[in-house]
C-alpha atoms as a PDB file:
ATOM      1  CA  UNK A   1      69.615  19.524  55.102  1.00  0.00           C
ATOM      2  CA  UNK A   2      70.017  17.186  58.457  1.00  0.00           C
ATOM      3  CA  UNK A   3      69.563  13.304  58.113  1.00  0.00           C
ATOM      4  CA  UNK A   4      66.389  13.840  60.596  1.00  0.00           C
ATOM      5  CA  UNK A   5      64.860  16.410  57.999  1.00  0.00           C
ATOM      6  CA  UNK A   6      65.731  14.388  54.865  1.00  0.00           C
ATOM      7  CA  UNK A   7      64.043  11.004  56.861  1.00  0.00           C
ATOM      8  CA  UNK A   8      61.125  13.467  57.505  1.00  0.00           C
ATOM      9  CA  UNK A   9      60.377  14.124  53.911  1.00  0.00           C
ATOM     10  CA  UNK A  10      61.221  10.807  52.754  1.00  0.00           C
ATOM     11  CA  UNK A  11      58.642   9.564  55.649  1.00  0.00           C
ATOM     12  CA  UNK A  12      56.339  12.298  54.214  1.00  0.00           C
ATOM     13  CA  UNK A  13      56.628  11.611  50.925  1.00  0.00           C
ATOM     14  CA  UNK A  14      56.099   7.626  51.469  1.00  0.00           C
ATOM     15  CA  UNK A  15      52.888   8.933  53.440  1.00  0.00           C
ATOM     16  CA  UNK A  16      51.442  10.647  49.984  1.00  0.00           C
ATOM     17  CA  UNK A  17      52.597   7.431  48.159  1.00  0.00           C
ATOM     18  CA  UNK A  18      50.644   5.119  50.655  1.00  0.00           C
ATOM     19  CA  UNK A  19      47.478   7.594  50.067  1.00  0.00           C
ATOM     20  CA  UNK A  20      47.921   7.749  46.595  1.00  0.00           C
ATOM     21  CA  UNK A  21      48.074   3.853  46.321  1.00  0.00           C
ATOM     22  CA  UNK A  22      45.004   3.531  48.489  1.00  0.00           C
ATOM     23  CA  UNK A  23      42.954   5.533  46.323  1.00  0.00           C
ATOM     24  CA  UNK A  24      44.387   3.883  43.085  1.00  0.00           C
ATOM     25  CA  UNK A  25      43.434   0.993  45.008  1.00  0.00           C
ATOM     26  CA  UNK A  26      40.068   2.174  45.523  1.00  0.00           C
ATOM     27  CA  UNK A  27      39.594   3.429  41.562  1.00  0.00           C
ATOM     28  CA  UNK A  28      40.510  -0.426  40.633  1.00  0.00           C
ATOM     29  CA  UNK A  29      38.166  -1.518  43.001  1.00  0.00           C
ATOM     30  CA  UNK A  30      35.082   0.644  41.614  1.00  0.00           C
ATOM     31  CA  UNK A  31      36.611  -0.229  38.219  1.00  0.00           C
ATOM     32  CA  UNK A  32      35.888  -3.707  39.040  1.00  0.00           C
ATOM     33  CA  UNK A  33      32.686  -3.331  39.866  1.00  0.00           C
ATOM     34  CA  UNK A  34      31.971  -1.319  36.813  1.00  0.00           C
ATOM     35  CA  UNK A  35      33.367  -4.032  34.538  1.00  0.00           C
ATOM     36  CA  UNK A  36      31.228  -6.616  36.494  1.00  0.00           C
ATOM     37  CA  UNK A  37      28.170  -4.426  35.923  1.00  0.00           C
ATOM     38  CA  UNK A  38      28.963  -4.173  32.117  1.00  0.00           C
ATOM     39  CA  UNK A  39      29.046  -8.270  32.134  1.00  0.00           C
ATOM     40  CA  UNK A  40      25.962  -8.544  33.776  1.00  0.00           C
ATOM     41  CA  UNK A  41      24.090  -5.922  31.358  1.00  0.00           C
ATOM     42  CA  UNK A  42      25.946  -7.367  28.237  1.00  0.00           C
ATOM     43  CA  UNK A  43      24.672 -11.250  29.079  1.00  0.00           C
ATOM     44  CA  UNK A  44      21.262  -9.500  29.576  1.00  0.00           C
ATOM     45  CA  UNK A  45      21.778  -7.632  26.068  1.00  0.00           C
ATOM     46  CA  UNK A  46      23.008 -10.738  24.716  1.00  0.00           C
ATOM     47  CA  UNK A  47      19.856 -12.849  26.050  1.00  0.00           C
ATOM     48  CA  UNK A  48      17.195 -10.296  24.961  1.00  0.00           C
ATOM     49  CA  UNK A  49      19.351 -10.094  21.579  1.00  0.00           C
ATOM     50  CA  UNK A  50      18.558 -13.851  21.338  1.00  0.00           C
ATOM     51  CA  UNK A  51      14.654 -13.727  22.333  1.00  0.00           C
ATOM     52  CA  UNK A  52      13.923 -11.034  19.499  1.00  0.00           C
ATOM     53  CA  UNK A  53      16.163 -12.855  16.831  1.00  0.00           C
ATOM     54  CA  UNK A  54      13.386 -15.922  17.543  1.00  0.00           C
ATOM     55  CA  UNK A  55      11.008 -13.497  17.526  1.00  0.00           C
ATOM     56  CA  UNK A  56      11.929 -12.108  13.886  1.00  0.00           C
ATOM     57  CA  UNK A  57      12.350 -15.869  12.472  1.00  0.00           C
ATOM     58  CA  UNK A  58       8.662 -16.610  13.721  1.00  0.00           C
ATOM     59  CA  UNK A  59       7.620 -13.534  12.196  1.00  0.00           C
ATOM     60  CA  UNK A  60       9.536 -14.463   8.575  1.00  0.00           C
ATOM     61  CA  UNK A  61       8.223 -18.008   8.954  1.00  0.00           C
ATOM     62  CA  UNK A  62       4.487 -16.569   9.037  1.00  0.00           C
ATOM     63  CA  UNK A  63       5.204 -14.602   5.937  1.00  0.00           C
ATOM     64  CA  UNK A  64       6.595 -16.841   4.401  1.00  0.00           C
ATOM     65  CA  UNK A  65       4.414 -19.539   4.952  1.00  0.00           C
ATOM     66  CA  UNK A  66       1.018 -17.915   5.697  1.00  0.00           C
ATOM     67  CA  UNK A  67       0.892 -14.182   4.441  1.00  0.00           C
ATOM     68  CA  UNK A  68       2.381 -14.622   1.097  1.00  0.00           C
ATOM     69  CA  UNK A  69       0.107 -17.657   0.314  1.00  0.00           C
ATOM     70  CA  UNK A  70      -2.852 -15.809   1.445  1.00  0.00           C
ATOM     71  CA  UNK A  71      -2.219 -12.706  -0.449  1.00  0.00           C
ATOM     72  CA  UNK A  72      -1.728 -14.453  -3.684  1.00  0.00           C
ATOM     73  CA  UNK A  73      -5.010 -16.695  -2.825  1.00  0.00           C
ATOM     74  CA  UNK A  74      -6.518 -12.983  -2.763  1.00  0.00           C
ATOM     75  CA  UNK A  75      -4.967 -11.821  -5.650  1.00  0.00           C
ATOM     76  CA  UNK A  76      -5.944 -14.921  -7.745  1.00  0.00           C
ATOM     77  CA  UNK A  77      -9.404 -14.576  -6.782  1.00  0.00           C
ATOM     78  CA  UNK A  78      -9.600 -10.546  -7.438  1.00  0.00           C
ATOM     79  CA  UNK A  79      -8.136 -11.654 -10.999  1.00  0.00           C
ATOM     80  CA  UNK A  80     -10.881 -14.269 -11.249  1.00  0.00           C
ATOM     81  CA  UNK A  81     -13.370 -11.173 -10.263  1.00  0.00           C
ATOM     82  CA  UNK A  82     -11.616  -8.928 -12.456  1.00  0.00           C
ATOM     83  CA  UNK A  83     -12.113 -11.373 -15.405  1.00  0.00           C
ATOM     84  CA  UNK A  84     -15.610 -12.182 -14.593  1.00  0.00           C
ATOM     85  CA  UNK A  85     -16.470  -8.413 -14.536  1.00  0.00           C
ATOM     86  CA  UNK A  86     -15.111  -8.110 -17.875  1.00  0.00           C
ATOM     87  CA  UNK A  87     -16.802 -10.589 -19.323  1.00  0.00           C
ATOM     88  CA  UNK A  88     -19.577  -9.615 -18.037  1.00  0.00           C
ATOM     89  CA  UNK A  89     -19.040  -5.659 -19.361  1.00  0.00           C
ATOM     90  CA  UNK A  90     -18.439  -7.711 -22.451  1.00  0.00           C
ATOM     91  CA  UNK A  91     -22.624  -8.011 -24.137  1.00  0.00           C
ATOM     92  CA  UNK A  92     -22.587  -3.826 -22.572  1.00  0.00           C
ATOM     93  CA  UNK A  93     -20.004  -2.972 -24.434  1.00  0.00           C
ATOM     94  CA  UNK A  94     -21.463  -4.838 -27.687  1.00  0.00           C
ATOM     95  CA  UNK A  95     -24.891  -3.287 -26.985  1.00  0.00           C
ATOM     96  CA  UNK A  96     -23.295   0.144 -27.147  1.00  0.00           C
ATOM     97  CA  UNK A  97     -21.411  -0.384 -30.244  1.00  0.00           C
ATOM     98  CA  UNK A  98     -24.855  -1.267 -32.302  1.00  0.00           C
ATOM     99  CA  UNK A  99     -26.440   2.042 -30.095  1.00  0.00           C
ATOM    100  CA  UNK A 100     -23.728   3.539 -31.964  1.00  0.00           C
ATOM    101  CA  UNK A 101     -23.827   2.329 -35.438  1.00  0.00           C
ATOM    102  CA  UNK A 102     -27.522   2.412 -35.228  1.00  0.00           C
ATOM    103  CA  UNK A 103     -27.497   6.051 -34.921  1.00  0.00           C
ATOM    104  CA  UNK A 104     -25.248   6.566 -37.192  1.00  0.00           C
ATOM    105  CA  UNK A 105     -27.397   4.970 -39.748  1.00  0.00           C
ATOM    106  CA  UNK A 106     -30.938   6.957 -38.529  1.00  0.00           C
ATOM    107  CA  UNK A 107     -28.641   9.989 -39.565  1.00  0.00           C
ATOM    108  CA  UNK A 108     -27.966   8.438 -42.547  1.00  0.00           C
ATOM    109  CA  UNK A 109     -31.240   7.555 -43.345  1.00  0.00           C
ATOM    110  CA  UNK A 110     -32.535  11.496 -42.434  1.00  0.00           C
ATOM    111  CA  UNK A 111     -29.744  12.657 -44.766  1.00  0.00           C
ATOM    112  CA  UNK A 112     -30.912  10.375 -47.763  1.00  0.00           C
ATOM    113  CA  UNK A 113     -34.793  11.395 -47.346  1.00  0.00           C
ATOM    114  CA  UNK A 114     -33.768  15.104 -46.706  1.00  0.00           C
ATOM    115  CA  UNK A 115     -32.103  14.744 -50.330  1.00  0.00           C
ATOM    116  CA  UNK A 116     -35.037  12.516 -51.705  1.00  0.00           C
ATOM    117  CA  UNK A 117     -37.155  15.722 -50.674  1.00  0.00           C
END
C-alpha cells in the first residue's frame, strides 16, 4: 500500500470519526433535552404531589374533627331512641305476659268445671 493510499484511508476513516462524533454529538444534545423535560415534569409531579398531600390532611382534619363527632352525636341519639323504644315495648310486653297467663288459667278453669261435671 502507497503513503497516498494509506493517507486516503486514514483521511477516510477520520471522515467516519468526524460523522460519528457529530451524531454522538447530536444524541447528547436530544439527551439533554430529554433530561430537561424529565426536570420540568418531575417539579410538576412534585408540586401536584404537594397540592393533594394538603388536600388529604384537610380531608383527615374533617374526619377527625367533624365526621367522627357527628356520627357518634348520631349514634348516641339512635341509642337514646333505641332505649326509649324499649321502654316503651316495655307495658306491651307486660300486657302480653298476663294475655298469656290469663289464658292459661280460662283453660284451667274449663278443665276444673269439665271435671266438676
Amino acid at each position: 500500500m502507497t503513503d497516498s493510499a494509506k493517507l486516503d484511508l486514514l483521511l477516510s476513516e477520520m471522515q467516519e470519526m468526524k460523522t460519528d462524533m457529530q451524531e454522538m454529538k447530536q444524541d447528547i444534545h436530544l439527551l439533554k433535552d430529554d433530561t430537561q423535560k424529565l426536570k420540568e415534569n418531575t417539579q410538576t409531579l412534585a408540586q401536584k404531589v404537594d397540592v393533594i398531600e394538603a388536600k388529604v390532611i384537610h380531608t383527615e382534619l374533617i374526619l377527625e374533627n367533624e365526621i367522627r363527632v357527628n356520627i357518634q352525636r348520631v349514634a348516641e341519639g339512635h341509642l337514646d331512641l333505641s332505649r326509649n323504644l324499649h321502654d316503651a315495648m316495655r307495658p306491651s310486653n307486660e300486657v302480653e305476659m298476663l294475655a298469656i297467663k290469663v289464658r292459661m288459667l280460662e283453660s284451667d278453669v274449663k278443665e276444673l268445671k269439665s271435671r266438676l261435671a
